[in-house]
C-alpha atoms as a PDB file:
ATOM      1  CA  UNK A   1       0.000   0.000   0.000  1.00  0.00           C
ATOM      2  CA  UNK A   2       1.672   3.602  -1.052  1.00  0.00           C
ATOM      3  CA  UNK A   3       2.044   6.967   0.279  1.00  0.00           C
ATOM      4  CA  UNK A   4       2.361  10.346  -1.016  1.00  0.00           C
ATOM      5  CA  UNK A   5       3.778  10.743   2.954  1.00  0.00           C
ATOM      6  CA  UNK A   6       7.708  11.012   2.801  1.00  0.00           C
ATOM      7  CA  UNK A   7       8.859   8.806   5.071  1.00  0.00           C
ATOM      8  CA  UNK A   8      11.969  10.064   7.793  1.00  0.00           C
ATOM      9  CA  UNK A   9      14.266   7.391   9.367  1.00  0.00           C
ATOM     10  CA  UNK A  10      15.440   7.848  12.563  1.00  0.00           C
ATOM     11  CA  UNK A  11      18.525   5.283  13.128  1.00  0.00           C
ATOM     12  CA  UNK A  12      21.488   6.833  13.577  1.00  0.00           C
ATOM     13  CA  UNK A  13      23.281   3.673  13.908  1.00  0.00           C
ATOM     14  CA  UNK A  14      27.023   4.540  12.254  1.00  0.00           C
ATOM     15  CA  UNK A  15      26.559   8.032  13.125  1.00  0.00           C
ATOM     16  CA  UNK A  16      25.954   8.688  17.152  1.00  0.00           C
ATOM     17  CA  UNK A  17      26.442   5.245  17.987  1.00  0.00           C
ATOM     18  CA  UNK A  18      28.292   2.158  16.913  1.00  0.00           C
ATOM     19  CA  UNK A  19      28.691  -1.590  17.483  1.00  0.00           C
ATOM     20  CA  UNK A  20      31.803  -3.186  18.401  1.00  0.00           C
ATOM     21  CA  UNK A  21      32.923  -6.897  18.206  1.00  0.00           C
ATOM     22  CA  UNK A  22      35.368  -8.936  20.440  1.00  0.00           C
ATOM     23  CA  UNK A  23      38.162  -8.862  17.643  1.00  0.00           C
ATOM     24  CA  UNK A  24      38.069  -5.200  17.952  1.00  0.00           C
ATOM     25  CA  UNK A  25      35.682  -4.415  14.720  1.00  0.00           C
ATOM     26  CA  UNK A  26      33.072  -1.495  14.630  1.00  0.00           C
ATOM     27  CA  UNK A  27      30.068  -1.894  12.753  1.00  0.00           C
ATOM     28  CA  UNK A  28      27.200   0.695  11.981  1.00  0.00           C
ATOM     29  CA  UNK A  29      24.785  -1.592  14.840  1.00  0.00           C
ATOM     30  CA  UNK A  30      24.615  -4.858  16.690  1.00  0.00           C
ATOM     31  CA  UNK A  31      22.289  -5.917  13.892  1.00  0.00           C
ATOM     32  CA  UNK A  32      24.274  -5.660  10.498  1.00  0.00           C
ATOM     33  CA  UNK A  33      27.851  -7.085  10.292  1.00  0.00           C
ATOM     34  CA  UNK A  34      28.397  -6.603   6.944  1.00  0.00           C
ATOM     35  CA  UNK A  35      31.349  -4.044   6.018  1.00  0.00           C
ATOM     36  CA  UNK A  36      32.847  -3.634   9.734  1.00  0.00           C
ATOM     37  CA  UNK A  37      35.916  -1.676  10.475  1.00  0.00           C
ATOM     38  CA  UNK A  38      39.130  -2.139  12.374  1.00  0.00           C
ATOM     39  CA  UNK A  39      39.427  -0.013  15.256  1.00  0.00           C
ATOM     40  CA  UNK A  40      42.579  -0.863  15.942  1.00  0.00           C
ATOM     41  CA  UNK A  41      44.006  -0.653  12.905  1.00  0.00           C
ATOM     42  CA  UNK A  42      42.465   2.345  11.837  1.00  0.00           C
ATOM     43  CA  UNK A  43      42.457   6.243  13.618  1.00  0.00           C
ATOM     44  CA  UNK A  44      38.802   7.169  14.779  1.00  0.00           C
ATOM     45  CA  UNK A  45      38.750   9.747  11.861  1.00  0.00           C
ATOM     46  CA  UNK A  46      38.426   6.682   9.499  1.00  0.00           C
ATOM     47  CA  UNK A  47      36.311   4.689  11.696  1.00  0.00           C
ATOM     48  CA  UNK A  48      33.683   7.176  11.786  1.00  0.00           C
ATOM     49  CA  UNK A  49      34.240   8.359   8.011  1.00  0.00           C
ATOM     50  CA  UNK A  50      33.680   4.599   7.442  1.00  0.00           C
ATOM     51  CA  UNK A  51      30.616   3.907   9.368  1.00  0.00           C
ATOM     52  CA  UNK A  52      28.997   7.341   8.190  1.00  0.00           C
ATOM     53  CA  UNK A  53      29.362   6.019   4.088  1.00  0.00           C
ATOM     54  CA  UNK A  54      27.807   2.845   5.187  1.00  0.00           C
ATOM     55  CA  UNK A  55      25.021   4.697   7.424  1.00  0.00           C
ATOM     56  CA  UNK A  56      24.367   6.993   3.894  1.00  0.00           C
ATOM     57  CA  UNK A  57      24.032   4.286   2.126  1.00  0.00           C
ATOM     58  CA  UNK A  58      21.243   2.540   4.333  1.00  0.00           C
ATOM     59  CA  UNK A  59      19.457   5.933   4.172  1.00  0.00           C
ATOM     60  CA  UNK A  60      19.590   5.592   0.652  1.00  0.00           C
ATOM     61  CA  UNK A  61      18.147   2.323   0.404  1.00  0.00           C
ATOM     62  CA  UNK A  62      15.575   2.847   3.105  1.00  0.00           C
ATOM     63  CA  UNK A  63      14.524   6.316   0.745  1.00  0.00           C
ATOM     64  CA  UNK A  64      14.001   3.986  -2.245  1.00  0.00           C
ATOM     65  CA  UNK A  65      13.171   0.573  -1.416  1.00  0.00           C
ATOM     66  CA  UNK A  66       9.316  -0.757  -1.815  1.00  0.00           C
ATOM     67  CA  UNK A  67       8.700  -0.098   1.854  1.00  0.00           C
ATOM     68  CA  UNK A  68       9.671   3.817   1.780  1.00  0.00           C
ATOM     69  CA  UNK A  69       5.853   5.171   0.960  1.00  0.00           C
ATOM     70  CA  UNK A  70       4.147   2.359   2.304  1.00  0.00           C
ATOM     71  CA  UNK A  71       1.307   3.698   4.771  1.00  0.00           C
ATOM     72  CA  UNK A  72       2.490   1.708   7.257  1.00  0.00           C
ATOM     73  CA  UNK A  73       6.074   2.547   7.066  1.00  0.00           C
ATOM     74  CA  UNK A  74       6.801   4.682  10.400  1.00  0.00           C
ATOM     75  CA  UNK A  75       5.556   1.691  12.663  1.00  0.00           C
ATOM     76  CA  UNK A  76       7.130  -1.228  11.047  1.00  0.00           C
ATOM     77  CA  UNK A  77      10.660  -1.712  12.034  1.00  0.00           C
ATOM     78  CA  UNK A  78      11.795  -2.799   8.477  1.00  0.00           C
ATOM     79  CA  UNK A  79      15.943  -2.015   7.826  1.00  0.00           C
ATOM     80  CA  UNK A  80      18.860  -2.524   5.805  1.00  0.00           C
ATOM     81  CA  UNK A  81      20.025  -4.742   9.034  1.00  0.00           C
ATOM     82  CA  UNK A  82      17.036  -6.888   9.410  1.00  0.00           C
ATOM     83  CA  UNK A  83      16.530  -7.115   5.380  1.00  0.00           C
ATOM     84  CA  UNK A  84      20.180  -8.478   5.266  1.00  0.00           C
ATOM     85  CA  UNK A  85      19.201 -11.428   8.338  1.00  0.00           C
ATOM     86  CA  UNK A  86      16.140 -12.150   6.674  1.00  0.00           C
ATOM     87  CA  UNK A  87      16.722 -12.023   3.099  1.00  0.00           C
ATOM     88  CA  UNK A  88      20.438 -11.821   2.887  1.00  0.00           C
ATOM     89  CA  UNK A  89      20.204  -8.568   1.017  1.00  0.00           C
ATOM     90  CA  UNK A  90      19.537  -5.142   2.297  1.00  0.00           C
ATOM     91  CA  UNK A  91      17.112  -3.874  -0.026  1.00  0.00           C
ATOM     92  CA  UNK A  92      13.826  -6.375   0.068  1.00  0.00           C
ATOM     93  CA  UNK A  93      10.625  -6.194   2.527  1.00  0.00           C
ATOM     94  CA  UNK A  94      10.048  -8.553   4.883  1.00  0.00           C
ATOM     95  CA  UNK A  95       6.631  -9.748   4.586  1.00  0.00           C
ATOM     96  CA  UNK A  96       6.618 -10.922   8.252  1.00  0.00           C
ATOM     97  CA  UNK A  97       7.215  -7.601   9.322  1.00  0.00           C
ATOM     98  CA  UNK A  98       4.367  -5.957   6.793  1.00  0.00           C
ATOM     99  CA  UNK A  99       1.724  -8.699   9.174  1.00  0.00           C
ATOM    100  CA  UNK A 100       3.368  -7.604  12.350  1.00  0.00           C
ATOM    101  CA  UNK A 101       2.930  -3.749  11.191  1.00  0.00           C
ATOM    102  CA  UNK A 102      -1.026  -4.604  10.328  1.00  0.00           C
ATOM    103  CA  UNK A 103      -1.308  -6.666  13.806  1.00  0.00           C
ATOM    104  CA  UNK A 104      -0.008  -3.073  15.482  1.00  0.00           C
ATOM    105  CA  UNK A 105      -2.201  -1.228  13.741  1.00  0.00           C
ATOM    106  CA  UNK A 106      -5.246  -3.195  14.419  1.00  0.00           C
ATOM    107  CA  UNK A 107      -3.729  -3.165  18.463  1.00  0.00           C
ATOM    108  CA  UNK A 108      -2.992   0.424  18.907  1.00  0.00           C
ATOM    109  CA  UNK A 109      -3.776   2.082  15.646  1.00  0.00           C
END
């Protein structure tokens, strides 16, 4: 179901916060461990340069994948993280997570 509604994501994962891994690699969050960074191989300049050009380029996908003007967007918790666990890319819906958004909806909507 579309929007006209512009949808704004608020993670800042990669940007004010980061996660970090017992071998000493950041990553934009806990969630997505896909391009992580060495901290101690690298100055925090890089690090964050790093996880900010990953964090960009989940706020591009999340501006242009099929979930960005779907009505239901701003209470479904659909991301680049959780599209790479469940589909093992970044950029596809997760149809479990389009019922759970309806279930809300129906609950507290």
């Amino acid at each position: 179901i579309r929007s006209n509604k512009k949808f704004s994501w608020g993670c800042k994962g990669g940007v004010n916060s980061m996660a970090i891994d017992y071998k000493g690699d950041a990553h934009v969050c806990g969630l997505y461990r896909l391009k992580p960074i060495s901290l101690l191989d690298n100055d925090m300049q890089t690090v964050v340069a790093h996880l900010s050009k990953v964090h960009k380029e989940h706020q591009q996908i999340v501006a242009s994948n099929s979930c960005s003007q779907c009505k239901n967007r701003a209470i479904c918790k659909w991301c680049p993280a959780y599209s790479n666990i469940y589909n093992v890319t970044d950029d596809k819906k997760i149809d479990f997570f389009c019922q759970l958004s309806v279930a809300r909806i129906k609950c507290f909507g």
